[in-house]
PDB file of N, CA and C in Angstrom:
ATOM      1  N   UNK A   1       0.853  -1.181   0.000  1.00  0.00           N
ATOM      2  CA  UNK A   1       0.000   0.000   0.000  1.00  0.00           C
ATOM      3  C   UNK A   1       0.892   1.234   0.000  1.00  0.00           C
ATOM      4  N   UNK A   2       0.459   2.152  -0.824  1.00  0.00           N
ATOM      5  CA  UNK A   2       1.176   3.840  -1.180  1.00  0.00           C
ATOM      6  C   UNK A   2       0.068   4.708   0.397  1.00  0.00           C
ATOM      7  N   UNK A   3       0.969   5.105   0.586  1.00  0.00           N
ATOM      8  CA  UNK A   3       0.625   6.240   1.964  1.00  0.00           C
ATOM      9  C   UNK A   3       1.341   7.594   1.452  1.00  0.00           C
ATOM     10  N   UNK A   4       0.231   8.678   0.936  1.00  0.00           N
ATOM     11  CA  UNK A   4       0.662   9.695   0.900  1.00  0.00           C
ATOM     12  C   UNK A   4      -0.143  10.735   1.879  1.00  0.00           C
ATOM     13  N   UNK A   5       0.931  11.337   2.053  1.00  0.00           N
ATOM     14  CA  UNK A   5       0.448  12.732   3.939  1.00  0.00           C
ATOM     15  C   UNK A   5       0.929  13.460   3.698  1.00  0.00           C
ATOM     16  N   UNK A   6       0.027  15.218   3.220  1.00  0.00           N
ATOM     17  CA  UNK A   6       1.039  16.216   3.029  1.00  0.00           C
ATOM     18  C   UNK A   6       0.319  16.985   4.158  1.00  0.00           C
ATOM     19  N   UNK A   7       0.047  16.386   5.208  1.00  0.00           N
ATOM     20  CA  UNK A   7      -0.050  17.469   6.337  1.00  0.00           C
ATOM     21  C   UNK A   7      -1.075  18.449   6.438  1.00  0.00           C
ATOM     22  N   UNK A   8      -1.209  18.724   7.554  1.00  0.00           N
ATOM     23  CA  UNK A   8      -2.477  19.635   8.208  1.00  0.00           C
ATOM     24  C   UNK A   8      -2.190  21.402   7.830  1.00  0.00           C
ATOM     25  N   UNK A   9      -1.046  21.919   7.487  1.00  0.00           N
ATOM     26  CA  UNK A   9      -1.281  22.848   7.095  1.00  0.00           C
ATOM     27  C   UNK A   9      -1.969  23.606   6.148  1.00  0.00           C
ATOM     28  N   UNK A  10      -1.676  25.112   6.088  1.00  0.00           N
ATOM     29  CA  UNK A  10      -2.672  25.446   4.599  1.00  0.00           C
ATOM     30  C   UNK A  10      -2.515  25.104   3.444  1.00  0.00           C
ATOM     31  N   UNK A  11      -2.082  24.427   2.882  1.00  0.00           N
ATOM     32  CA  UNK A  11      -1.386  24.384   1.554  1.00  0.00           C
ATOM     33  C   UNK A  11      -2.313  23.731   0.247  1.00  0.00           C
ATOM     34  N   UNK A  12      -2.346  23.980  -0.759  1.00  0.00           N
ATOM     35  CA  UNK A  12      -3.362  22.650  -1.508  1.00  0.00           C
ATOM     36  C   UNK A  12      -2.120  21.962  -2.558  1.00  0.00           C
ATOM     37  N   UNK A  13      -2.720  20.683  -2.589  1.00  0.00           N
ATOM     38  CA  UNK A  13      -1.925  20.186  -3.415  1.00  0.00           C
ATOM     39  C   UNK A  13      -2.644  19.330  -4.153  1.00  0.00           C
ATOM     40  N   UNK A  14      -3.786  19.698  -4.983  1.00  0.00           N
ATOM     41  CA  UNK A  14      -4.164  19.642  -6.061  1.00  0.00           C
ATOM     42  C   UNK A  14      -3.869  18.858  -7.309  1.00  0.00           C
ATOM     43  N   UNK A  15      -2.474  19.481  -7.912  1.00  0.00           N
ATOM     44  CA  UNK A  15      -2.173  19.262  -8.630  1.00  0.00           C
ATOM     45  C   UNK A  15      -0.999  17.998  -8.630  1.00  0.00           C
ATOM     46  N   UNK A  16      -0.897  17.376  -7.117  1.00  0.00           N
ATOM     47  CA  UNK A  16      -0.414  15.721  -6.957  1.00  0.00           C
ATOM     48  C   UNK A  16      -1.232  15.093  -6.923  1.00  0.00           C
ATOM     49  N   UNK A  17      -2.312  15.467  -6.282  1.00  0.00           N
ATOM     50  CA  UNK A  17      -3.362  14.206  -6.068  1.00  0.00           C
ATOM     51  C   UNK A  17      -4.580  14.226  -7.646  1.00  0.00           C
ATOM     52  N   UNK A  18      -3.955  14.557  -8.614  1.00  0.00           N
ATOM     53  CA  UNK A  18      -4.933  14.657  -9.948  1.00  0.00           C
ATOM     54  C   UNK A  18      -3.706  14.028 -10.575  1.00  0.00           C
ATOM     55  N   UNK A  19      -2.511  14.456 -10.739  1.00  0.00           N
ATOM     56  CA  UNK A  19      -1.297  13.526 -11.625  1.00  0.00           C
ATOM     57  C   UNK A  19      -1.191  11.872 -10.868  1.00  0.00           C
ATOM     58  N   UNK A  20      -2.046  11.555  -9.716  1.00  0.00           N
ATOM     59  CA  UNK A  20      -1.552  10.346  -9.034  1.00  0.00           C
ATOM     60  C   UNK A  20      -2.616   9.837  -9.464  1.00  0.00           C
ATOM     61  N   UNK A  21      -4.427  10.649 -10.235  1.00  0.00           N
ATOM     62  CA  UNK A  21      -5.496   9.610 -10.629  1.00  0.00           C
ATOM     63  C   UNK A  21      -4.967   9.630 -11.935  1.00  0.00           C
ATOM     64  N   UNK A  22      -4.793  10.630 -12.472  1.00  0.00           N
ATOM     65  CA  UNK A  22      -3.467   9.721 -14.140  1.00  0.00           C
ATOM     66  C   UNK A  22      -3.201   8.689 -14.345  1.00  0.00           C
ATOM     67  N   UNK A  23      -1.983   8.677 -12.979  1.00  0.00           N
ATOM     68  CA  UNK A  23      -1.335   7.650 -12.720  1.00  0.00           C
ATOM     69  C   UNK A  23      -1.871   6.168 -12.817  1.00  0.00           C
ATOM     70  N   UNK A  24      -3.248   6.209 -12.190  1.00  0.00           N
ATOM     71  CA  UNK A  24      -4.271   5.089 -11.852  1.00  0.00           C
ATOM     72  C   UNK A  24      -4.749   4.529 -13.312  1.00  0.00           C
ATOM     73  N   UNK A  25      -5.099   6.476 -13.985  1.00  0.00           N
ATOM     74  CA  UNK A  25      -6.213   5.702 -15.152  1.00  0.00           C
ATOM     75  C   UNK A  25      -5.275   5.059 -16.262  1.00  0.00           C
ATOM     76  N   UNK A  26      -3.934   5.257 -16.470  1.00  0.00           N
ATOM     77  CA  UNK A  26      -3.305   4.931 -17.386  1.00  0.00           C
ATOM     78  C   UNK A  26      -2.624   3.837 -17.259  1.00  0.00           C
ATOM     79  N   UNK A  27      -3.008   3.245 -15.548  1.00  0.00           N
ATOM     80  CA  UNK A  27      -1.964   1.874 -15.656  1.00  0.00           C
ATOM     81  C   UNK A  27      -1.068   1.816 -15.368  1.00  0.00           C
ATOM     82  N   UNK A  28      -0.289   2.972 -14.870  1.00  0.00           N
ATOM     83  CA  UNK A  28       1.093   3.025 -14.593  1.00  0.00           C
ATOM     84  C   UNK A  28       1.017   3.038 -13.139  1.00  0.00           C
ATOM     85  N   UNK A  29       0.179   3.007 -11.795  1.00  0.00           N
ATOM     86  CA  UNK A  29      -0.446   2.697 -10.629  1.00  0.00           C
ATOM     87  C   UNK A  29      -1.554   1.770 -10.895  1.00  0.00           C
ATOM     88  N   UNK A  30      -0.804   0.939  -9.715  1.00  0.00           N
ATOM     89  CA  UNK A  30      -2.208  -0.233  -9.635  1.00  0.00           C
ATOM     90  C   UNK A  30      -2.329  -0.525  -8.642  1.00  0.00           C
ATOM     91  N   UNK A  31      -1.142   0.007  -7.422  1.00  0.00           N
ATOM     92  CA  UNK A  31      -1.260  -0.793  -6.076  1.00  0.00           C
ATOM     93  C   UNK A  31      -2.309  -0.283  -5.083  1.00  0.00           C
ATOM     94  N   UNK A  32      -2.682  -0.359  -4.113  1.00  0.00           N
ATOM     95  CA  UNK A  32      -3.342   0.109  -2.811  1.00  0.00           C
ATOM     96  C   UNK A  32      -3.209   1.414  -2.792  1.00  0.00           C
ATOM     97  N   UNK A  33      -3.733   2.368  -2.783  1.00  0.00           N
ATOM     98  CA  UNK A  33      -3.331   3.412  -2.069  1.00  0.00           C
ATOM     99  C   UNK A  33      -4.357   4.651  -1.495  1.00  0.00           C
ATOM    100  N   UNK A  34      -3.358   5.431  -0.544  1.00  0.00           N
ATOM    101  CA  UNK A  34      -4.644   5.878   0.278  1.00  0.00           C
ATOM    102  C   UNK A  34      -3.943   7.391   0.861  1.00  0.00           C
ATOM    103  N   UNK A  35      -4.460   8.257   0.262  1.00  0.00           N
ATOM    104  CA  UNK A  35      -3.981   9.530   0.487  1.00  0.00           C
ATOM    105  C   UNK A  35      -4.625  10.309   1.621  1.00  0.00           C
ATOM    106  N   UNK A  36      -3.857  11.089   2.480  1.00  0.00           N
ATOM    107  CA  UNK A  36      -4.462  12.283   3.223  1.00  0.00           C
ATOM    108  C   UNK A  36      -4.059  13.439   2.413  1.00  0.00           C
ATOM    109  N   UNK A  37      -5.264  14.215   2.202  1.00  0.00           N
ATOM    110  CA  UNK A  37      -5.216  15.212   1.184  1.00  0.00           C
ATOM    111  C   UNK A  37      -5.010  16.604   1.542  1.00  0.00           C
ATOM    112  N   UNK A  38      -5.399  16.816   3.289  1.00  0.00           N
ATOM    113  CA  UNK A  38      -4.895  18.381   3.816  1.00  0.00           C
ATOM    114  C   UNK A  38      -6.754  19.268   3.273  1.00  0.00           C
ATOM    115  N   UNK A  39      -5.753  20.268   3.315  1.00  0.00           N
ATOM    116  CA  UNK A  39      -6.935  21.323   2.497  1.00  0.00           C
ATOM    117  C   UNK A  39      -7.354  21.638   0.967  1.00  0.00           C
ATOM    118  N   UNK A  40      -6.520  20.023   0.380  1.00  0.00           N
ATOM    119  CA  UNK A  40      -6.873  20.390  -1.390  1.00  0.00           C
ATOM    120  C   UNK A  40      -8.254  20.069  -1.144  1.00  0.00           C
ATOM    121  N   UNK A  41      -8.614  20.756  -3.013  1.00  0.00           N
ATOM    122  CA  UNK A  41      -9.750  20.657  -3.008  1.00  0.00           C
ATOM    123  C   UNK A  41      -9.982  19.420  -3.873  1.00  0.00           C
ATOM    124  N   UNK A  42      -8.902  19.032  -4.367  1.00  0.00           N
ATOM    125  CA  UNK A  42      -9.196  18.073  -5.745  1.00  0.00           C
ATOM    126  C   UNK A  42      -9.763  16.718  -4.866  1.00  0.00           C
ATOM    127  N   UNK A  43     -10.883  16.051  -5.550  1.00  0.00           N
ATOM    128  CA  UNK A  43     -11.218  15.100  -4.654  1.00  0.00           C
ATOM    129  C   UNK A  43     -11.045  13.599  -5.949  1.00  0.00           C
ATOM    130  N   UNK A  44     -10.175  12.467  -5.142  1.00  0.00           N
ATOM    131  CA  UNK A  44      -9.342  11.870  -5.751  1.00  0.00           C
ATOM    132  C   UNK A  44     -10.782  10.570  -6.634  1.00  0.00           C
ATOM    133  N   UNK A  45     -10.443   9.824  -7.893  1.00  0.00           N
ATOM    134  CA  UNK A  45     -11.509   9.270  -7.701  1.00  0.00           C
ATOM    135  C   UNK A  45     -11.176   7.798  -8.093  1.00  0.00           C
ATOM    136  N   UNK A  46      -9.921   7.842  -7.650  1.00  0.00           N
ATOM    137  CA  UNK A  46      -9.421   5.833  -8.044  1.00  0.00           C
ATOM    138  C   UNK A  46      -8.421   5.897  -6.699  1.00  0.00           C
ATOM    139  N   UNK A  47      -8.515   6.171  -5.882  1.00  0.00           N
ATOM    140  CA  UNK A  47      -7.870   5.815  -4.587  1.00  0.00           C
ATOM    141  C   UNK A  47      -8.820   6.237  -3.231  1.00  0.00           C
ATOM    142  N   UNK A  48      -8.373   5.491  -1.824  1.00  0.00           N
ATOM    143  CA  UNK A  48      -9.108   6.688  -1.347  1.00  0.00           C
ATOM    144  C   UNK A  48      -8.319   7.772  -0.283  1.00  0.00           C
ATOM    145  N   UNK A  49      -9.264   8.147   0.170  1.00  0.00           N
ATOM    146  CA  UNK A  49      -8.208   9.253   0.812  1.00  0.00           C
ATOM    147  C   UNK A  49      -9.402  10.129   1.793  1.00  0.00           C
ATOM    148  N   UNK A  50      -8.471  10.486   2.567  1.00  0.00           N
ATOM    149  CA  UNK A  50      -9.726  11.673   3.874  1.00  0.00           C
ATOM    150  C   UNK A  50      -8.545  13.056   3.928  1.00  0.00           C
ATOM    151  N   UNK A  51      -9.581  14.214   4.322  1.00  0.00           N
ATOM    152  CA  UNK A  51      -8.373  15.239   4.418  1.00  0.00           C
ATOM    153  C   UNK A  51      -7.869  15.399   5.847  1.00  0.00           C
ATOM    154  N   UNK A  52      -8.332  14.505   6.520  1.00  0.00           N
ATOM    155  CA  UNK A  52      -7.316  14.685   7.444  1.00  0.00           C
ATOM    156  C   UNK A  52      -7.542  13.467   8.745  1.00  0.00           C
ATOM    157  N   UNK A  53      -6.671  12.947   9.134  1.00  0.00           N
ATOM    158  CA  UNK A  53      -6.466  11.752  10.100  1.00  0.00           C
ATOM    159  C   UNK A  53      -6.130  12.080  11.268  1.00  0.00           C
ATOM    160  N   UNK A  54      -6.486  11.033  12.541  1.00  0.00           N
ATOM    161  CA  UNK A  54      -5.925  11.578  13.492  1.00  0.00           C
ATOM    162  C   UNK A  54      -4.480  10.402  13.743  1.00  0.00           C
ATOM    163  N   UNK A  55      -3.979  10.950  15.368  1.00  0.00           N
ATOM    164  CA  UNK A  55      -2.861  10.537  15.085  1.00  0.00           C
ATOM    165  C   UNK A  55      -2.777   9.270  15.026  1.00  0.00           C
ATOM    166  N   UNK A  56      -3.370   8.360  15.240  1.00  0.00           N
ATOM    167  CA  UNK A  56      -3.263   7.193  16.058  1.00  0.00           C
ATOM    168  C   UNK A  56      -3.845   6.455  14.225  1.00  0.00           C
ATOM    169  N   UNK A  57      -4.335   7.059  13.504  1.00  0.00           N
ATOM    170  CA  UNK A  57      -4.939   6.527  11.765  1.00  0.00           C
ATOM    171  C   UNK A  57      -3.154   6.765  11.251  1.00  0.00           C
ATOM    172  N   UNK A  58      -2.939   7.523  11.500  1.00  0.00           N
ATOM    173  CA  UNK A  58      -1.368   8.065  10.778  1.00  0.00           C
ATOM    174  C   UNK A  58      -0.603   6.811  11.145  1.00  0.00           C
ATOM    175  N   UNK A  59      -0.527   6.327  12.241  1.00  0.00           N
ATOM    176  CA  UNK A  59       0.356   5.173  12.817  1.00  0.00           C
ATOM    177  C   UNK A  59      -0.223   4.350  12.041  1.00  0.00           C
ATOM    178  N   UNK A  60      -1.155   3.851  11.898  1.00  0.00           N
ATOM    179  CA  UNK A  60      -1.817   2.550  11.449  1.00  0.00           C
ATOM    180  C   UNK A  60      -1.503   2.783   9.515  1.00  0.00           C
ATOM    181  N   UNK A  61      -1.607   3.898   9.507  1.00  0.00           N
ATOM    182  CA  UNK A  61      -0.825   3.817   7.697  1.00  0.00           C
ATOM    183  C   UNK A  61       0.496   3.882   7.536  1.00  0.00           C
ATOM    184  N   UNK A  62       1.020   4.262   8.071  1.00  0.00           N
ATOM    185  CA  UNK A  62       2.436   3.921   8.578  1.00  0.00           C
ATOM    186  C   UNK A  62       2.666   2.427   8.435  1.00  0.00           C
ATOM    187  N   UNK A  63       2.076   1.849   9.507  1.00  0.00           N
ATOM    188  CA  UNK A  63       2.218   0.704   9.471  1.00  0.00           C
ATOM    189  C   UNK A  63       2.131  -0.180   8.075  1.00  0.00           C
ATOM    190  N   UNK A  64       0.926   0.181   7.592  1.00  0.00           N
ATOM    191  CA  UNK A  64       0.308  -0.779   6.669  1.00  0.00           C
ATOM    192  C   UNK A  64       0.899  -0.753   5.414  1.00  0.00           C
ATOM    193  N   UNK A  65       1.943   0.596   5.534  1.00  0.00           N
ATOM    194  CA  UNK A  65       2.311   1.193   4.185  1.00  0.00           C
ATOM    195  C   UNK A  65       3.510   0.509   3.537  1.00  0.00           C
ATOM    196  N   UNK A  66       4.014   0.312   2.256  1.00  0.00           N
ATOM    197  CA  UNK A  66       4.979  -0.519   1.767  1.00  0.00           C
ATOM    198  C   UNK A  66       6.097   1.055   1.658  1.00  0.00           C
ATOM    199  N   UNK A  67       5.270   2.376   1.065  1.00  0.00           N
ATOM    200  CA  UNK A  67       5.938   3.570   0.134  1.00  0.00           C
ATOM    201  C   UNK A  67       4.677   4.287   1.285  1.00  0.00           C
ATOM    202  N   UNK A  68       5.796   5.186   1.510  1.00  0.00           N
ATOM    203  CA  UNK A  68       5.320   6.729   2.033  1.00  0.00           C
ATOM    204  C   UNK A  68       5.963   7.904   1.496  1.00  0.00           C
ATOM    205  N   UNK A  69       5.247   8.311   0.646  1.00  0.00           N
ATOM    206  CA  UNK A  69       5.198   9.711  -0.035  1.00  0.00           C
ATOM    207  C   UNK A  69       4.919  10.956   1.422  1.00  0.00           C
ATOM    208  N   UNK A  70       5.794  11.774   1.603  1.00  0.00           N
ATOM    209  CA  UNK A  70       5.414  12.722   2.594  1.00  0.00           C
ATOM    210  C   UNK A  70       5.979  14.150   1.788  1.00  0.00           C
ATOM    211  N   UNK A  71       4.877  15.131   2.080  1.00  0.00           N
ATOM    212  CA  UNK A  71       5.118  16.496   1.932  1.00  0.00           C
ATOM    213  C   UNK A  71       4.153  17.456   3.328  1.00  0.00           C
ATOM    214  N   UNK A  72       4.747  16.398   4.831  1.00  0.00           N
ATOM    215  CA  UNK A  72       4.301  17.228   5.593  1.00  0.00           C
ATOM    216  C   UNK A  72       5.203  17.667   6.735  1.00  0.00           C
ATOM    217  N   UNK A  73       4.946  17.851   7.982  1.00  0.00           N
ATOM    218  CA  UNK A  73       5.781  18.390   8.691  1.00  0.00           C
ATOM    219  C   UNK A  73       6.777  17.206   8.807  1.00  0.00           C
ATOM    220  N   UNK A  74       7.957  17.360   9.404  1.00  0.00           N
ATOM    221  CA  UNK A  74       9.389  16.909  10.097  1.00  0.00           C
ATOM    222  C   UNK A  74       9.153  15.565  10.863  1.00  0.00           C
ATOM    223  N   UNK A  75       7.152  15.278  11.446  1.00  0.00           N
ATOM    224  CA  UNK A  75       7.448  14.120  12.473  1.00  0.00           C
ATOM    225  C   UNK A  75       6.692  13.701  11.948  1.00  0.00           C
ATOM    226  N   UNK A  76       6.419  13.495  10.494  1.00  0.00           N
ATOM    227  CA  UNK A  76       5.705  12.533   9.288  1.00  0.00           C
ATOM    228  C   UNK A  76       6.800  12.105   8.846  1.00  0.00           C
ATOM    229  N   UNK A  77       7.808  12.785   8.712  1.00  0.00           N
ATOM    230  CA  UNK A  77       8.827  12.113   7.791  1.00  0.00           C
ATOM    231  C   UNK A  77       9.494  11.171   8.966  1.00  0.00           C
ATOM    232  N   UNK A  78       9.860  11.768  10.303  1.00  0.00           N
ATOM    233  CA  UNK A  78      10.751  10.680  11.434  1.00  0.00           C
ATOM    234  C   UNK A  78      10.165   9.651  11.168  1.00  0.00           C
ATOM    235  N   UNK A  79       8.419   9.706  11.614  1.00  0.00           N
ATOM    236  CA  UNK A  79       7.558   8.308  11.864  1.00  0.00           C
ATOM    237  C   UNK A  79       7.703   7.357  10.778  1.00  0.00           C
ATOM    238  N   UNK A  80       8.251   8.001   9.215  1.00  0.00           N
ATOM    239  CA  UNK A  80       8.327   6.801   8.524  1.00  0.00           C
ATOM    240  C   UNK A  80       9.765   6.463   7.988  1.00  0.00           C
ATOM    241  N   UNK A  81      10.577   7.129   8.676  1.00  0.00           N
ATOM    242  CA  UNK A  81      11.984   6.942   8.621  1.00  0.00           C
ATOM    243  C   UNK A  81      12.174   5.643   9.334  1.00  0.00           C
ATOM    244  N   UNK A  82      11.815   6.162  10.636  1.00  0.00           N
ATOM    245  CA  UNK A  82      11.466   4.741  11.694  1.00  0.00           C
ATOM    246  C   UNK A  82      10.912   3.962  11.847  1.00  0.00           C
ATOM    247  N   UNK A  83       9.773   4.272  10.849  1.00  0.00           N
ATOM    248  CA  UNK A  83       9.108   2.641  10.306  1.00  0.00           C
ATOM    249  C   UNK A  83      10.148   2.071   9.099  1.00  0.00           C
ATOM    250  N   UNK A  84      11.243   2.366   9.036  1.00  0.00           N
ATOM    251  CA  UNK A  84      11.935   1.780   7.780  1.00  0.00           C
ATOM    252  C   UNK A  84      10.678   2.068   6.639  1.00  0.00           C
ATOM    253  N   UNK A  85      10.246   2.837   6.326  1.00  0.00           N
ATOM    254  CA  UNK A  85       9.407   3.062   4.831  1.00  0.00           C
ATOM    255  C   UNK A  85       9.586   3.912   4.258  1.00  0.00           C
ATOM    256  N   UNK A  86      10.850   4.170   4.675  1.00  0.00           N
ATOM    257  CA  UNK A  86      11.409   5.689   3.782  1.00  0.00           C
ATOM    258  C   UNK A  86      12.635   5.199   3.387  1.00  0.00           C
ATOM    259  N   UNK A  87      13.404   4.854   2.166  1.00  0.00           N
ATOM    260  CA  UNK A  87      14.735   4.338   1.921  1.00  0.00           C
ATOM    261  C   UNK A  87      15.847   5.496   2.463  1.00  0.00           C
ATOM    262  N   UNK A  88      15.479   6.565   1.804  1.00  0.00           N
ATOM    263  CA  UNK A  88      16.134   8.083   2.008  1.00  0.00           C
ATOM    264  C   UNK A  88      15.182   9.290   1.854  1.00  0.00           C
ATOM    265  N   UNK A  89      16.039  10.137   2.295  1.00  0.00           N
ATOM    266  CA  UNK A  89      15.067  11.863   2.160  1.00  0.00           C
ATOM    267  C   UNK A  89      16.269  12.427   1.744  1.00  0.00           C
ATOM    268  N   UNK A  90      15.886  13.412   1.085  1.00  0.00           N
ATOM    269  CA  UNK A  90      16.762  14.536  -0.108  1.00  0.00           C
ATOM    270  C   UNK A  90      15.830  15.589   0.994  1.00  0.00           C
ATOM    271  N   UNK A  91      16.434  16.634   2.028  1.00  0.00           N
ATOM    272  CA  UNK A  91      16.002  17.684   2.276  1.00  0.00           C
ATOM    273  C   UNK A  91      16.917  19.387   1.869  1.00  0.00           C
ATOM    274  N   UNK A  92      15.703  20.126   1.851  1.00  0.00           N
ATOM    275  CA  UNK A  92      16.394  21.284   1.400  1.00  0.00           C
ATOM    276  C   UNK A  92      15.780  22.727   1.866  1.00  0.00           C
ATOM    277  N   UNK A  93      14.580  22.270   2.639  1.00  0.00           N
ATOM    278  CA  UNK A  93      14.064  23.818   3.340  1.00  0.00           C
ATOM    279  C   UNK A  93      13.843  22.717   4.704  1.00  0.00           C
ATOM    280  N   UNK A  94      13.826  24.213   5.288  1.00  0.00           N
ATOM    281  CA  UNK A  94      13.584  24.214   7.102  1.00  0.00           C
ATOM    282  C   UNK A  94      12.832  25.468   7.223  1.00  0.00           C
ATOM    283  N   UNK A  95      12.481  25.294   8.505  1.00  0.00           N
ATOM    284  CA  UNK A  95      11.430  26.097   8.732  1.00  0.00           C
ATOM    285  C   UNK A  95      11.940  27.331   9.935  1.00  0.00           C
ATOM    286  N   UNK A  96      13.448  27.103   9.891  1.00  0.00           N
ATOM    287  CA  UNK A  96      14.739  28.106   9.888  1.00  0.00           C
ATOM    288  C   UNK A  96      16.154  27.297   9.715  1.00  0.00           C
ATOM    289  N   UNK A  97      17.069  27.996   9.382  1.00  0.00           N
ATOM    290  CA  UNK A  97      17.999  27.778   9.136  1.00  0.00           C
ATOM    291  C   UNK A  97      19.016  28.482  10.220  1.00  0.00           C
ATOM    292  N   UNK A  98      20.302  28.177  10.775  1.00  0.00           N
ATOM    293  CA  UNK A  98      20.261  26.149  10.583  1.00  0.00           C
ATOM    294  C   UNK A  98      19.025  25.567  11.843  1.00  0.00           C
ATOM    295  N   UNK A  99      18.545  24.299  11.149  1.00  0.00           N
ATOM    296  CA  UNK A  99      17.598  23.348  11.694  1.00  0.00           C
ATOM    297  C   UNK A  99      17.804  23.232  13.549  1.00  0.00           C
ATOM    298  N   UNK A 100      16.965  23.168  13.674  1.00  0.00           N
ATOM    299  CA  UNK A 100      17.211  22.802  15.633  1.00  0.00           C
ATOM    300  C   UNK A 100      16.995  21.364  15.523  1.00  0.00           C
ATOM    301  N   UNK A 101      16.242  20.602  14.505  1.00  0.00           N
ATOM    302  CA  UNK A 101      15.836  19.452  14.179  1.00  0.00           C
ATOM    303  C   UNK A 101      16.796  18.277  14.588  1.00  0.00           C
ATOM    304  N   UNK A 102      18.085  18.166  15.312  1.00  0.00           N
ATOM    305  CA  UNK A 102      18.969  17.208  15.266  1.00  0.00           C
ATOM    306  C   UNK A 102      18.792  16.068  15.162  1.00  0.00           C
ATOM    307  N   UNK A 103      17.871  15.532  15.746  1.00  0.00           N
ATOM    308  CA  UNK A 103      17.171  14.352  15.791  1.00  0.00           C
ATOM    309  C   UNK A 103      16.938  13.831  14.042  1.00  0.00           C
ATOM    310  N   UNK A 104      16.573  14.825  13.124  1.00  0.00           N
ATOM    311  CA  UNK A 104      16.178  14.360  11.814  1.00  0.00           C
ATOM    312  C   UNK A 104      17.129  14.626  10.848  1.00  0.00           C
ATOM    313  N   UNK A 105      17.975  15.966  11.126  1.00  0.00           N
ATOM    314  CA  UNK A 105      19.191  16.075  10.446  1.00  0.00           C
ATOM    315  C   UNK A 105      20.318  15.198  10.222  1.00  0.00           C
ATOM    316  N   UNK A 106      20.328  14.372  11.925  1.00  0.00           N
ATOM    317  CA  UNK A 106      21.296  13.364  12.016  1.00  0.00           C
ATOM    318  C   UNK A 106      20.920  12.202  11.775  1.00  0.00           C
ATOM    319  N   UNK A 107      20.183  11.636  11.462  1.00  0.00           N
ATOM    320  CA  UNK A 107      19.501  10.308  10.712  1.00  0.00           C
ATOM    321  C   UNK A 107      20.252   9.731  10.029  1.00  0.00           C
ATOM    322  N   UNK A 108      20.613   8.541   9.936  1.00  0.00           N
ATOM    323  CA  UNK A 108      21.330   8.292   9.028  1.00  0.00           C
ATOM    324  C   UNK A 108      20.418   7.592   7.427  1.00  0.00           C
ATOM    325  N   UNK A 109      19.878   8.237   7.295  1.00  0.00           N
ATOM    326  CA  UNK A 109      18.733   7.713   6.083  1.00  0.00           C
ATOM    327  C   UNK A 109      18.691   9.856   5.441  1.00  0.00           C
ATOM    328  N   UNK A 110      19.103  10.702   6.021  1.00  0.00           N
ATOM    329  CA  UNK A 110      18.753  11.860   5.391  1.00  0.00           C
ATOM    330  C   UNK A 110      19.579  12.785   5.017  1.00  0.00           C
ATOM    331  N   UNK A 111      19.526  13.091   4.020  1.00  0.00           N
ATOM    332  CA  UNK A 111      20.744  13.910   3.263  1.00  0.00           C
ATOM    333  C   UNK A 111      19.957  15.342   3.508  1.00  0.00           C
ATOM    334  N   UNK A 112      21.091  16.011   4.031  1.00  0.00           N
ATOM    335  CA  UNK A 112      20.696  17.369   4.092  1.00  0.00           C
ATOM    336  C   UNK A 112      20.975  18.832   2.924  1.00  0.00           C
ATOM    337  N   UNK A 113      21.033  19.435   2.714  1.00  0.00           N
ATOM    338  CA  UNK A 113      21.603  20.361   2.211  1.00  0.00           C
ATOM    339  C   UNK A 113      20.563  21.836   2.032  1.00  0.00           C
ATOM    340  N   UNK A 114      21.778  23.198   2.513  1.00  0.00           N
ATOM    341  CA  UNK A 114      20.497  24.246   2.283  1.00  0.00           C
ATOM    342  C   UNK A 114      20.185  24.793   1.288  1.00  0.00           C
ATOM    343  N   UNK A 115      18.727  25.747   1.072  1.00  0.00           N
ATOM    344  CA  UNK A 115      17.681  25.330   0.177  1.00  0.00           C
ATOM    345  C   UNK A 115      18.248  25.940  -1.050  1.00  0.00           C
ATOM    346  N   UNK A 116      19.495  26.709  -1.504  1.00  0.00           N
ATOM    347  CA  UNK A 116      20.010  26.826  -2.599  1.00  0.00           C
ATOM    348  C   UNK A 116      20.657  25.248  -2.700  1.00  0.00           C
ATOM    349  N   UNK A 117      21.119  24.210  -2.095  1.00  0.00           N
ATOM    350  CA  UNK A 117      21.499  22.777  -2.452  1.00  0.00           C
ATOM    351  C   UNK A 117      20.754  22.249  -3.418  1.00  0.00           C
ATOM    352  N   UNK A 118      19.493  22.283  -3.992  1.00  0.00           N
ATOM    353  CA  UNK A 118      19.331  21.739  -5.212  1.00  0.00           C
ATOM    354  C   UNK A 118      19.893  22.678  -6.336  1.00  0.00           C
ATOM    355  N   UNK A 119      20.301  24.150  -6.330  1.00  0.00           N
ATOM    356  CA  UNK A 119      20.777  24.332  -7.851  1.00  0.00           C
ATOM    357  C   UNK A 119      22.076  24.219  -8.044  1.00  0.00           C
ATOM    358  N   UNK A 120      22.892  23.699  -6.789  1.00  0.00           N
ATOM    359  CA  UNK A 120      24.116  23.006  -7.071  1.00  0.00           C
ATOM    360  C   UNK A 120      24.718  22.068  -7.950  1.00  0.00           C
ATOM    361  N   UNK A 121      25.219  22.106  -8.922  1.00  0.00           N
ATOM    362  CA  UNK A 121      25.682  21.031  -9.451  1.00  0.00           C
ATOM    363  C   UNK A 121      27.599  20.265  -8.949  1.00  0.00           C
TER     364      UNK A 121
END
């Protein structure tokens, strides 16, 4: 099962959860999957999904999950670091710089770099 969580903040993300029913109608997704959607509005229609879980649903997809897609806070990404369902993380914003985060910075599953690090070559 695919577990995607982009978190309780304001944000919409729309335009993932419509490229992921693509994904579905064309065949190129076929497995399980089950999105928390936040405050988008796009409402998904080959998976399912709620906009928002509590904590103790988050654990249990965690659990159940093979792939966790995360675009939410810092202790979505630990919880599935530490469920082993995250191979690696590529990070590049914080929510200041430098991170107080040590706990997630020092992981050994997460590559850090700051948020000009992706136009590095």
């Amino acid at each position: 099962m695919i577990f995607v969580t982009v978190g309780s903040r304001n944000y919409q993300f729309d335009r993932l959860f419509k490229k992921l029913d693509e994904l579905y109608e064309n065949g190129t997704l076929t497995e399980e999957m089950f999105a928390q959607t936040g405050t988008s509005e796009y409402l998904p229609e080959h998976y399912q999904y709620k906009d928002f879980i509590t904590p103790e649903e988050f654990a249990e997809r965690i659990a159940q999950a093979d792939i966790v897609v995360s675009h939410g806070a810092s202790g979505s990404i630990m919880k599935a670091l530490n469920a082993g369902k995250v191979r690696a993380a590529g990070l590049d914003v914080w929510a200041s710089e430098p991170t107080q985060n040590e706990a997630l910075y020092s992981h050994p599953m997460v590559s850090c770099t700051p948020h000009i690090g992706a136009a590095t070559v």
